[in-house]
C-alpha atoms as a PDB file:
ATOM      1  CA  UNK A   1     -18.151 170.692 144.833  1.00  0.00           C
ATOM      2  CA  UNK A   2     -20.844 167.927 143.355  1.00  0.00           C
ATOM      3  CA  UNK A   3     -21.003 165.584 144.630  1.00  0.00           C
ATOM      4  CA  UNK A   4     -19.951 162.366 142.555  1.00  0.00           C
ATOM      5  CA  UNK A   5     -21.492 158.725 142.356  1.00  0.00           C
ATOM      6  CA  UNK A   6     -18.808 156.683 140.371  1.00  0.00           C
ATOM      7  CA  UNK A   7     -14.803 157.560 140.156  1.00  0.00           C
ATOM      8  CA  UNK A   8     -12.346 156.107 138.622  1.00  0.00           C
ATOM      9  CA  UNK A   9      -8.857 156.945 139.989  1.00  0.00           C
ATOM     10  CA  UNK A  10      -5.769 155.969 137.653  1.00  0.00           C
ATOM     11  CA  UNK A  11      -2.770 155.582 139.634  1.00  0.00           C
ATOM     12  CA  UNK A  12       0.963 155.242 137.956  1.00  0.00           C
ATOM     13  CA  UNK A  13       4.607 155.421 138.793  1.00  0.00           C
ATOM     14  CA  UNK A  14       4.596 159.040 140.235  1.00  0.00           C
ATOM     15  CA  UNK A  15       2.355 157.924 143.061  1.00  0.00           C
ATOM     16  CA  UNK A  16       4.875 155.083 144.182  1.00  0.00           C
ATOM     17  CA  UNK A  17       7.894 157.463 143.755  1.00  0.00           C
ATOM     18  CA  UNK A  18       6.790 158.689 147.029  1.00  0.00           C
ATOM     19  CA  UNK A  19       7.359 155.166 148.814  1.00  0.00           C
ATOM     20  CA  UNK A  20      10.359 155.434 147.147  1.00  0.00           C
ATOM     21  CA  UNK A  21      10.438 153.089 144.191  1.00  0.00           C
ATOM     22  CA  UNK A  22      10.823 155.942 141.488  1.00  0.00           C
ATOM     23  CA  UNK A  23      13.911 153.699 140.148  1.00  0.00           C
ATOM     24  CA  UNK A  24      12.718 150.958 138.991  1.00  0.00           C
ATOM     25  CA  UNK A  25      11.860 151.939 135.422  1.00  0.00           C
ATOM     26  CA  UNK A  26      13.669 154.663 134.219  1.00  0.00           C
ATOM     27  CA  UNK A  27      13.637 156.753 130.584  1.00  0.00           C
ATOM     28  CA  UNK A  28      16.990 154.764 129.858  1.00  0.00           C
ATOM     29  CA  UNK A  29      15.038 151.592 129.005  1.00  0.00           C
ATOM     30  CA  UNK A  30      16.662 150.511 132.381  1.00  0.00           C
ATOM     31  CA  UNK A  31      14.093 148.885 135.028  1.00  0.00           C
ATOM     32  CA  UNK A  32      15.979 148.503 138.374  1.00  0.00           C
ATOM     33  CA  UNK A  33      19.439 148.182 136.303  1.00  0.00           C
ATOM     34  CA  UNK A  34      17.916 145.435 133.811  1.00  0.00           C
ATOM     35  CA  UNK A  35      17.171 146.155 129.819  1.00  0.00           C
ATOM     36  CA  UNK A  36      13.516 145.773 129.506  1.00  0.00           C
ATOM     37  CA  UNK A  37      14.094 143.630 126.603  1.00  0.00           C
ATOM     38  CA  UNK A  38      15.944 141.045 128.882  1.00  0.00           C
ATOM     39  CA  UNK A  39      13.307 141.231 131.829  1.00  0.00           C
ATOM     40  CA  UNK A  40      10.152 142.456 130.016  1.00  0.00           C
ATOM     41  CA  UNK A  41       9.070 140.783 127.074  1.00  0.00           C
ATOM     42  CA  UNK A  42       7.768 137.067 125.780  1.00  0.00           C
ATOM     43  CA  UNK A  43      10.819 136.494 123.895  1.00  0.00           C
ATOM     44  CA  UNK A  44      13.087 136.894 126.806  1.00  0.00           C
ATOM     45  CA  UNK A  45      10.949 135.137 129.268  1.00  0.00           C
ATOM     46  CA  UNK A  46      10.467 132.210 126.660  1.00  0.00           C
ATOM     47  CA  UNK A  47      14.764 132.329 126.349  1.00  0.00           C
ATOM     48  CA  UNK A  48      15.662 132.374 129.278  1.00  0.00           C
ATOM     49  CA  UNK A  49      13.015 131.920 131.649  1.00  0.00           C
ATOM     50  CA  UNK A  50      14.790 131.450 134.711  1.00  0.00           C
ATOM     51  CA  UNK A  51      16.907 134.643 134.392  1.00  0.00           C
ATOM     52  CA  UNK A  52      13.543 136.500 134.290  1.00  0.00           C
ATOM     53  CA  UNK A  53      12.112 134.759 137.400  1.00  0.00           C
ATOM     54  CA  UNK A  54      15.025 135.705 139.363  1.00  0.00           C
ATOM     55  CA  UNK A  55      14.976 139.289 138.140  1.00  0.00           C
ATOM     56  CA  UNK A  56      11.226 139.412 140.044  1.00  0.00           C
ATOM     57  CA  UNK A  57      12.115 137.775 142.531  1.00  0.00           C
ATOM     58  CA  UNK A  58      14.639 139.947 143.709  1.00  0.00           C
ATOM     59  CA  UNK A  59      12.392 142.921 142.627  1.00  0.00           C
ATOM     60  CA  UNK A  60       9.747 141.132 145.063  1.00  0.00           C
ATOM     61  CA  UNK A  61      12.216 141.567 147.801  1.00  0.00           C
ATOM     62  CA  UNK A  62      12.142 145.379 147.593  1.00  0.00           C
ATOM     63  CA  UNK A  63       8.588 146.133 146.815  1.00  0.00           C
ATOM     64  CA  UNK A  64       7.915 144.167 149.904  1.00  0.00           C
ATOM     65  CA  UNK A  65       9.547 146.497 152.322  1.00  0.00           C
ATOM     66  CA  UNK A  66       7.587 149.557 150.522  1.00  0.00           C
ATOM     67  CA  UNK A  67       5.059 151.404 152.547  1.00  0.00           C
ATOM     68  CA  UNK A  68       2.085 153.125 151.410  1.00  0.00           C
ATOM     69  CA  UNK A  69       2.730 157.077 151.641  1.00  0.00           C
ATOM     70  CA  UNK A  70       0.146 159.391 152.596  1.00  0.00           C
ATOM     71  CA  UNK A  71      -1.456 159.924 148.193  1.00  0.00           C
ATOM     72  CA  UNK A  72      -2.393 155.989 148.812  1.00  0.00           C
ATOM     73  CA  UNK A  73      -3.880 156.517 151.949  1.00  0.00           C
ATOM     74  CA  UNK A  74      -5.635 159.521 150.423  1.00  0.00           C
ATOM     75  CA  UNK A  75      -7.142 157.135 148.364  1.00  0.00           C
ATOM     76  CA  UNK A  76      -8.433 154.555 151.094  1.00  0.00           C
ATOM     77  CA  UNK A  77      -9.922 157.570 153.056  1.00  0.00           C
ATOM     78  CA  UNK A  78     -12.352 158.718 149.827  1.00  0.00           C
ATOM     79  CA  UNK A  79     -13.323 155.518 149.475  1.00  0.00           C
ATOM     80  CA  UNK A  80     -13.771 155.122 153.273  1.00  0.00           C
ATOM     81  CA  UNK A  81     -15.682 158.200 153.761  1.00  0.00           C
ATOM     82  CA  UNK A  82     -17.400 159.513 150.203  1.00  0.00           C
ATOM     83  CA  UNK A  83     -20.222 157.624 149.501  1.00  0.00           C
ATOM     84  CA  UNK A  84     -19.665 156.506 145.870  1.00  0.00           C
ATOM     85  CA  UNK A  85     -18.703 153.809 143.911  1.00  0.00           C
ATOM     86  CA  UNK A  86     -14.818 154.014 144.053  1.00  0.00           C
ATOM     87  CA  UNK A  87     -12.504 152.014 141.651  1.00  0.00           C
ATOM     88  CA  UNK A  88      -8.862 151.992 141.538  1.00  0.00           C
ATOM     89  CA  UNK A  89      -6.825 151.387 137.826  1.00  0.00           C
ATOM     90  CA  UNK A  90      -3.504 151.405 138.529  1.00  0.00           C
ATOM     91  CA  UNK A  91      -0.328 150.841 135.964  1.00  0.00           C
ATOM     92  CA  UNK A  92       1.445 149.830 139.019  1.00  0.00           C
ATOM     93  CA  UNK A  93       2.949 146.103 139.853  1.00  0.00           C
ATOM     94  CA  UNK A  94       3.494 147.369 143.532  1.00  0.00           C
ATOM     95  CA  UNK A  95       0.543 146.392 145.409  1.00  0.00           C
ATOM     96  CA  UNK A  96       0.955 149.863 148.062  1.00  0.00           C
ATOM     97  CA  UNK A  97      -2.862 150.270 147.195  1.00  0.00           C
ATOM     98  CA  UNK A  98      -3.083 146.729 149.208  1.00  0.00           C
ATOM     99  CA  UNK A  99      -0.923 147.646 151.337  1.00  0.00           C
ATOM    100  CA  UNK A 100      -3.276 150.971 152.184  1.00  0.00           C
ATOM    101  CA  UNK A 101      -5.915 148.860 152.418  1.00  0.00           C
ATOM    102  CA  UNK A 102      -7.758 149.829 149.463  1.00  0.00           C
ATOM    103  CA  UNK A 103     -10.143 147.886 147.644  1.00  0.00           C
ATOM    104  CA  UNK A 104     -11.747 147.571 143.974  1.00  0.00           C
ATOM    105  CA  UNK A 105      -8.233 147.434 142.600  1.00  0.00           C
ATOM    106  CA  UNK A 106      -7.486 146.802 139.153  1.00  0.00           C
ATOM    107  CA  UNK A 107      -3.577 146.233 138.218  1.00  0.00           C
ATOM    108  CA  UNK A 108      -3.696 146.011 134.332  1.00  0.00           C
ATOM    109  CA  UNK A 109       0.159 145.629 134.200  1.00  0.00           C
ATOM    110  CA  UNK A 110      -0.479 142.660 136.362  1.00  0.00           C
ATOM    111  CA  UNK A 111       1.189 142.041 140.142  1.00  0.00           C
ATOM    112  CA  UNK A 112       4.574 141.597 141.339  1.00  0.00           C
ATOM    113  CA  UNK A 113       2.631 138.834 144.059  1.00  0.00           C
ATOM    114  CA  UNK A 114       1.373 136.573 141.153  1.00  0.00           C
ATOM    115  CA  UNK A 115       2.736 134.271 139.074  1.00  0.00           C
ATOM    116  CA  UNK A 116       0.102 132.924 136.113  1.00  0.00           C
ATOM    117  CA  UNK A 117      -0.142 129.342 134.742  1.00  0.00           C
ATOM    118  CA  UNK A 118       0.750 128.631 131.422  1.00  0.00           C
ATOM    119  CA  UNK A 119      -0.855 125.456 131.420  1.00  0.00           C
ATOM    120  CA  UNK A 120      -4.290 125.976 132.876  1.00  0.00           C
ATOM    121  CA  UNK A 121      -4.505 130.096 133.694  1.00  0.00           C
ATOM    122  CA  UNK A 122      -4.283 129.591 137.373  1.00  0.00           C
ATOM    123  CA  UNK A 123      -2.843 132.357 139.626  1.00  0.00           C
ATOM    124  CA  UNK A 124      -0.553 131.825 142.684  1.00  0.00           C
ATOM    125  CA  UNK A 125       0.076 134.427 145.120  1.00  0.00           C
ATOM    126  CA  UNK A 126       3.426 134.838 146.562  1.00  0.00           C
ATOM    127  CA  UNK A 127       5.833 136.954 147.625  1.00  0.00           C
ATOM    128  CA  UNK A 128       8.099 133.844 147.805  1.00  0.00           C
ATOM    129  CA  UNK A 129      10.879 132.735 145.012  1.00  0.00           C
ATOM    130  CA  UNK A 130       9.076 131.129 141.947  1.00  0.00           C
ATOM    131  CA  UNK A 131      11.380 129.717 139.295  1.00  0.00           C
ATOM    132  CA  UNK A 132      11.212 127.228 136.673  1.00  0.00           C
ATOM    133  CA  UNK A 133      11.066 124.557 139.098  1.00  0.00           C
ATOM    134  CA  UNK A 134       7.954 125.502 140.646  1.00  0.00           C
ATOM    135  CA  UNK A 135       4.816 123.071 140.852  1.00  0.00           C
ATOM    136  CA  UNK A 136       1.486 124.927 139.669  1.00  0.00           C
ATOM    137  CA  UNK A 137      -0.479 123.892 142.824  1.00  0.00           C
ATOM    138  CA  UNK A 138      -3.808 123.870 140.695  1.00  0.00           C
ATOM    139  CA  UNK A 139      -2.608 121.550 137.886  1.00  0.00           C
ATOM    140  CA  UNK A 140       0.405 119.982 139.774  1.00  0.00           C
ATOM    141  CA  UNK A 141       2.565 120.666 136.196  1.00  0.00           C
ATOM    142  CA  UNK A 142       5.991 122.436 137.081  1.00  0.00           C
ATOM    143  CA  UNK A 143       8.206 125.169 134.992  1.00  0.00           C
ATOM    144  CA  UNK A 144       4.568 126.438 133.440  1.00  0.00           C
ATOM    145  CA  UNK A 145       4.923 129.487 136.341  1.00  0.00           C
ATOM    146  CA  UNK A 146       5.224 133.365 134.354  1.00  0.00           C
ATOM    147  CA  UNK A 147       5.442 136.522 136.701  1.00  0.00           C
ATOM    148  CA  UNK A 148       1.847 137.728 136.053  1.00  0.00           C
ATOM    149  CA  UNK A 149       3.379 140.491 134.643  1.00  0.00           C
ATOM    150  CA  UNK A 150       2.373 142.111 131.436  1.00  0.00           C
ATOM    151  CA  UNK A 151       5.122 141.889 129.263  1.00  0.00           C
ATOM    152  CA  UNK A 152       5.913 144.447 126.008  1.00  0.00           C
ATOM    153  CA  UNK A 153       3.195 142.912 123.271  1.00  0.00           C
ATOM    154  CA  UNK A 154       1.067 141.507 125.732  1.00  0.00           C
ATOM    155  CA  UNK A 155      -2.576 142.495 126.553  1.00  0.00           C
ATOM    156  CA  UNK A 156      -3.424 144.693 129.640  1.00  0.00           C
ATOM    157  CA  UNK A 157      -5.901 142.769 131.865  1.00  0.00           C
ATOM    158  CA  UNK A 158      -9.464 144.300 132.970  1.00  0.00           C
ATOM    159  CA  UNK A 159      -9.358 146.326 130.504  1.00  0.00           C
ATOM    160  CA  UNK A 160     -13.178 145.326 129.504  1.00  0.00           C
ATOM    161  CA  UNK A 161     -14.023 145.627 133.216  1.00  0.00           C
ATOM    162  CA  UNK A 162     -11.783 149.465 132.899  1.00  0.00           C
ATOM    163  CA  UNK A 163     -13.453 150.395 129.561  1.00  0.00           C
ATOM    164  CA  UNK A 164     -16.683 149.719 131.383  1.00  0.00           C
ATOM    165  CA  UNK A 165     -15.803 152.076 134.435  1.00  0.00           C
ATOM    166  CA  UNK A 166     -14.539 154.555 131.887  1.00  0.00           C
ATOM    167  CA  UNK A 167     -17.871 155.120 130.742  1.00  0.00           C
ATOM    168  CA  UNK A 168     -19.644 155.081 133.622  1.00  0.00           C
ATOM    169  CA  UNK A 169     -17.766 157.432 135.503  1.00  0.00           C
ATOM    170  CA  UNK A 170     -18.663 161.132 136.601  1.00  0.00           C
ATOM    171  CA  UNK A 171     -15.046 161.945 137.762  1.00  0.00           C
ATOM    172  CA  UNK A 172     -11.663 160.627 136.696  1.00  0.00           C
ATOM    173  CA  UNK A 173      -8.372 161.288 138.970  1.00  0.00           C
ATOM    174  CA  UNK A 174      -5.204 160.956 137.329  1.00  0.00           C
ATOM    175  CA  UNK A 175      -2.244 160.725 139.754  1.00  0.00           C
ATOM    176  CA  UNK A 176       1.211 160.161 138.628  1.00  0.00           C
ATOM    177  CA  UNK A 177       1.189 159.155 135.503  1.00  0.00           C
ATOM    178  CA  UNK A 178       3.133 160.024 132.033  1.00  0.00           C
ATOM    179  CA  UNK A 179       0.183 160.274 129.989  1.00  0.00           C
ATOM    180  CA  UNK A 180       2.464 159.191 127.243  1.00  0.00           C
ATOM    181  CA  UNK A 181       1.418 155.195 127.446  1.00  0.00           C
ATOM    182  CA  UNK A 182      -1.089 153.569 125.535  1.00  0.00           C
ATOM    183  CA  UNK A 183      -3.722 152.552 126.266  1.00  0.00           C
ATOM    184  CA  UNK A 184      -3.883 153.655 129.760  1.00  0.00           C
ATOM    185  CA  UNK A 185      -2.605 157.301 128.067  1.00  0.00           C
ATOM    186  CA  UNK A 186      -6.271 157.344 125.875  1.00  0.00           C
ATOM    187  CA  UNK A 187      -8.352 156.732 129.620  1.00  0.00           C
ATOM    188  CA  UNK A 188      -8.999 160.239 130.383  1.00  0.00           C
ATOM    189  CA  UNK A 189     -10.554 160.610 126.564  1.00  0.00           C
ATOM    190  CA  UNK A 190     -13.064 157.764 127.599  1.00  0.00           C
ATOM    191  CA  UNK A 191     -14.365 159.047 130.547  1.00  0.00           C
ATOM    192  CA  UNK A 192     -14.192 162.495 129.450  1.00  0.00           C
ATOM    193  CA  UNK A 193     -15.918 162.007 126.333  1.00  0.00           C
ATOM    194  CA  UNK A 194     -19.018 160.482 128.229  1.00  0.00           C
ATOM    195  CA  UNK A 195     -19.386 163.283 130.540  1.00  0.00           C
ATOM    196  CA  UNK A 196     -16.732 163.178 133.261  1.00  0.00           C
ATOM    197  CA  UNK A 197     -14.914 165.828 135.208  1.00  0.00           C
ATOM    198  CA  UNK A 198     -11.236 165.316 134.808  1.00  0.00           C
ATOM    199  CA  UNK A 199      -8.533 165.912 137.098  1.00  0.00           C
ATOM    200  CA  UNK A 200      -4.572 165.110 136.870  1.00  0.00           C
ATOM    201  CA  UNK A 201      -2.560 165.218 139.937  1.00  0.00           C
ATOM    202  CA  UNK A 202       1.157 165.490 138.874  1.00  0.00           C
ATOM    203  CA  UNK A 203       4.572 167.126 139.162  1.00  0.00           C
ATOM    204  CA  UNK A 204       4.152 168.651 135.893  1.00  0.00           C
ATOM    205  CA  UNK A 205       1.725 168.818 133.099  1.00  0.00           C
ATOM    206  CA  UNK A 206       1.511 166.047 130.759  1.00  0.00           C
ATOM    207  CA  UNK A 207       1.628 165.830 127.001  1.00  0.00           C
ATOM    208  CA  UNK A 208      -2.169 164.925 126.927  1.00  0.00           C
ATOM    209  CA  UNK A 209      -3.233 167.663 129.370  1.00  0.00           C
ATOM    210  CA  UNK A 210      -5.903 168.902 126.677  1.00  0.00           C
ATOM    211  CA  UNK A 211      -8.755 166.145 128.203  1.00  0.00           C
ATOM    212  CA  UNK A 212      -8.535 167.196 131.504  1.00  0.00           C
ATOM    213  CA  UNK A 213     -10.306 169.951 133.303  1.00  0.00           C
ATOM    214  CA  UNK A 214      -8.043 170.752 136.191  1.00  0.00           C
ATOM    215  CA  UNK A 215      -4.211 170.028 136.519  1.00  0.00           C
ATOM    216  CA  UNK A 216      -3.124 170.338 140.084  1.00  0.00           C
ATOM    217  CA  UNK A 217       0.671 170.076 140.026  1.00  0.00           C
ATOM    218  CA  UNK A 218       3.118 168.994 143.091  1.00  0.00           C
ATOM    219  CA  UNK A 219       3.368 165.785 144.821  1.00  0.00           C
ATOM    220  CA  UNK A 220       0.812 163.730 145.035  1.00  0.00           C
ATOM    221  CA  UNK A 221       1.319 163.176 148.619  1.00  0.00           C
ATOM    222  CA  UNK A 222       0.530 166.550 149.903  1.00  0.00           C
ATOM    223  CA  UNK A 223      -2.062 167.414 147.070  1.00  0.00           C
ATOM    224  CA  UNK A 224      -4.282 164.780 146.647  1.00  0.00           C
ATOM    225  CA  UNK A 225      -4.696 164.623 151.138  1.00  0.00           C
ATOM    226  CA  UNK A 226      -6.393 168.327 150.443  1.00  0.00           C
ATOM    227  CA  UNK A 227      -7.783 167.182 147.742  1.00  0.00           C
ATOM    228  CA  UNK A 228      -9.908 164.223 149.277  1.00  0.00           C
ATOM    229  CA  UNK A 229     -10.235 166.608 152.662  1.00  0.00           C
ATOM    230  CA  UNK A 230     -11.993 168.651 150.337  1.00  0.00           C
ATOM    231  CA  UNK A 231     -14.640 166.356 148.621  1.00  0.00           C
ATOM    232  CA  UNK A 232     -15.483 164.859 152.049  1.00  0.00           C
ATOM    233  CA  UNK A 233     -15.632 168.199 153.993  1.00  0.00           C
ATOM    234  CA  UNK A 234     -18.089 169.204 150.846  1.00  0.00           C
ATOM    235  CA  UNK A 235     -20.717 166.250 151.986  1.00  0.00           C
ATOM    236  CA  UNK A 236     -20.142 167.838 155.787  1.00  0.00           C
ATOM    237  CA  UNK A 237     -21.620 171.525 154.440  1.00  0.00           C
ATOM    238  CA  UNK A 238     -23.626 170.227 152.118  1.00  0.00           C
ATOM    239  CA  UNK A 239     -22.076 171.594 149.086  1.00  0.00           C
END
């Protein structure tokens, strides 16, 4: 195996499923027994604010107890261990990757921990209750608090920071994810279009399986471990 100077790793649902949060968005339009377009989306958050804080907070209280399985620590190991640059893009609110203590982390659906300003852009981080009551401790203005969330309609974040990765890359891991959402769907395109290897670690093939150059298939938990056991025993024997 090469060996590699710059990966990007894109990590979605299907690596959390693992730590056992597979439920909380499900192809029913459900998310953790909610509509999405009640919990999800500008209009609802501007309508009724305070039902939508208390829908994260409560999700807060079960993402908290998750515990990173052994595809996130996977992760912390190649960046512990391969000398490269390393940089996480994950579609995930959970912050497991934290939790493994990863780092270079990139959440472009935004964090379950944050809550953004509406009135000056500043981010608090909390695992505590935040609700329309809450004083922005950087403006001292209260009810301007939004779960730092990205809601349907709304911008991903990093993404110029992500498209800049994309291109720079030499390999591209794609571990439990749909492949079916844009733009995170069109990622693999980007970095294999300027000349990386491609991998996708999932249960199953996905629809846009064409742009990648390997498809190893079973949970990501006991593949990607031998997978990462395999780059770094590659730098041992000088492959």
């Amino acid at each position: 195996m090469k060996i590699f100077k710059n990966i990007v790793i894109l990590t979605g649902a299907g690596i959390s499923a693992e730590s056992g949060l597979a439920t909380f968005r499900a192809s029913n339009g459900l998310w953790n027994n909610h509509k999405v377009e009640d919990v999800a989306t500008i209009e609802a958050f501007q309508k009724n604010p305070q039902y939508v804080h208390e829908f994260y907070n409560e999700l807060k209280k079960e993402l908290v107890k998750a515990k990173p399985n052994a595809a996130h620590l996977a992760i912390t190991k190649l960046q512990n261990e391969y000398p490269a640059d390393i940089n996480i893009v994950t579609q995930n609110v959970d912050t497991l990757h934290e939790k493994a203590k990863s780092k270079n982390i990139y959440h472009v659906h935004g964090q379950i921990n944050q809550a953004v300003c509406l009135n000056c852009g500043h981010i608090l981080e909390t695992f505590g209750d935040v609700d329309t009551e809450t004083v922005c401790p950087n403006c001292q203005v209260a009810g301007m608090m939004k779960p730092n969330i990205v809601f349907f309609g709304e911008n991903l974040l990093y993404m110029d920071k992500v498209d800049e990765l994309l291109r720079s890359c030499d390999l591209f891991l794609s571990i439990g994810t749909s492949g079916v959402v844009f733009p995170a769907a069109a990622f693999v395109q980007t970095a294999k279009y300027y000349g990386a290897l491609t991998y996708e670690f999932n249960l199953e093939p996905t629809s846009n399986n064409f742009y990648f150059d390997h498809h190893i298939m079973g949970k990501a938990g006991v593949t990607l471990p031998a997978f990462v056991d395999e780059m770094t025993a590659s730098l041992k024997n000088g492959d």
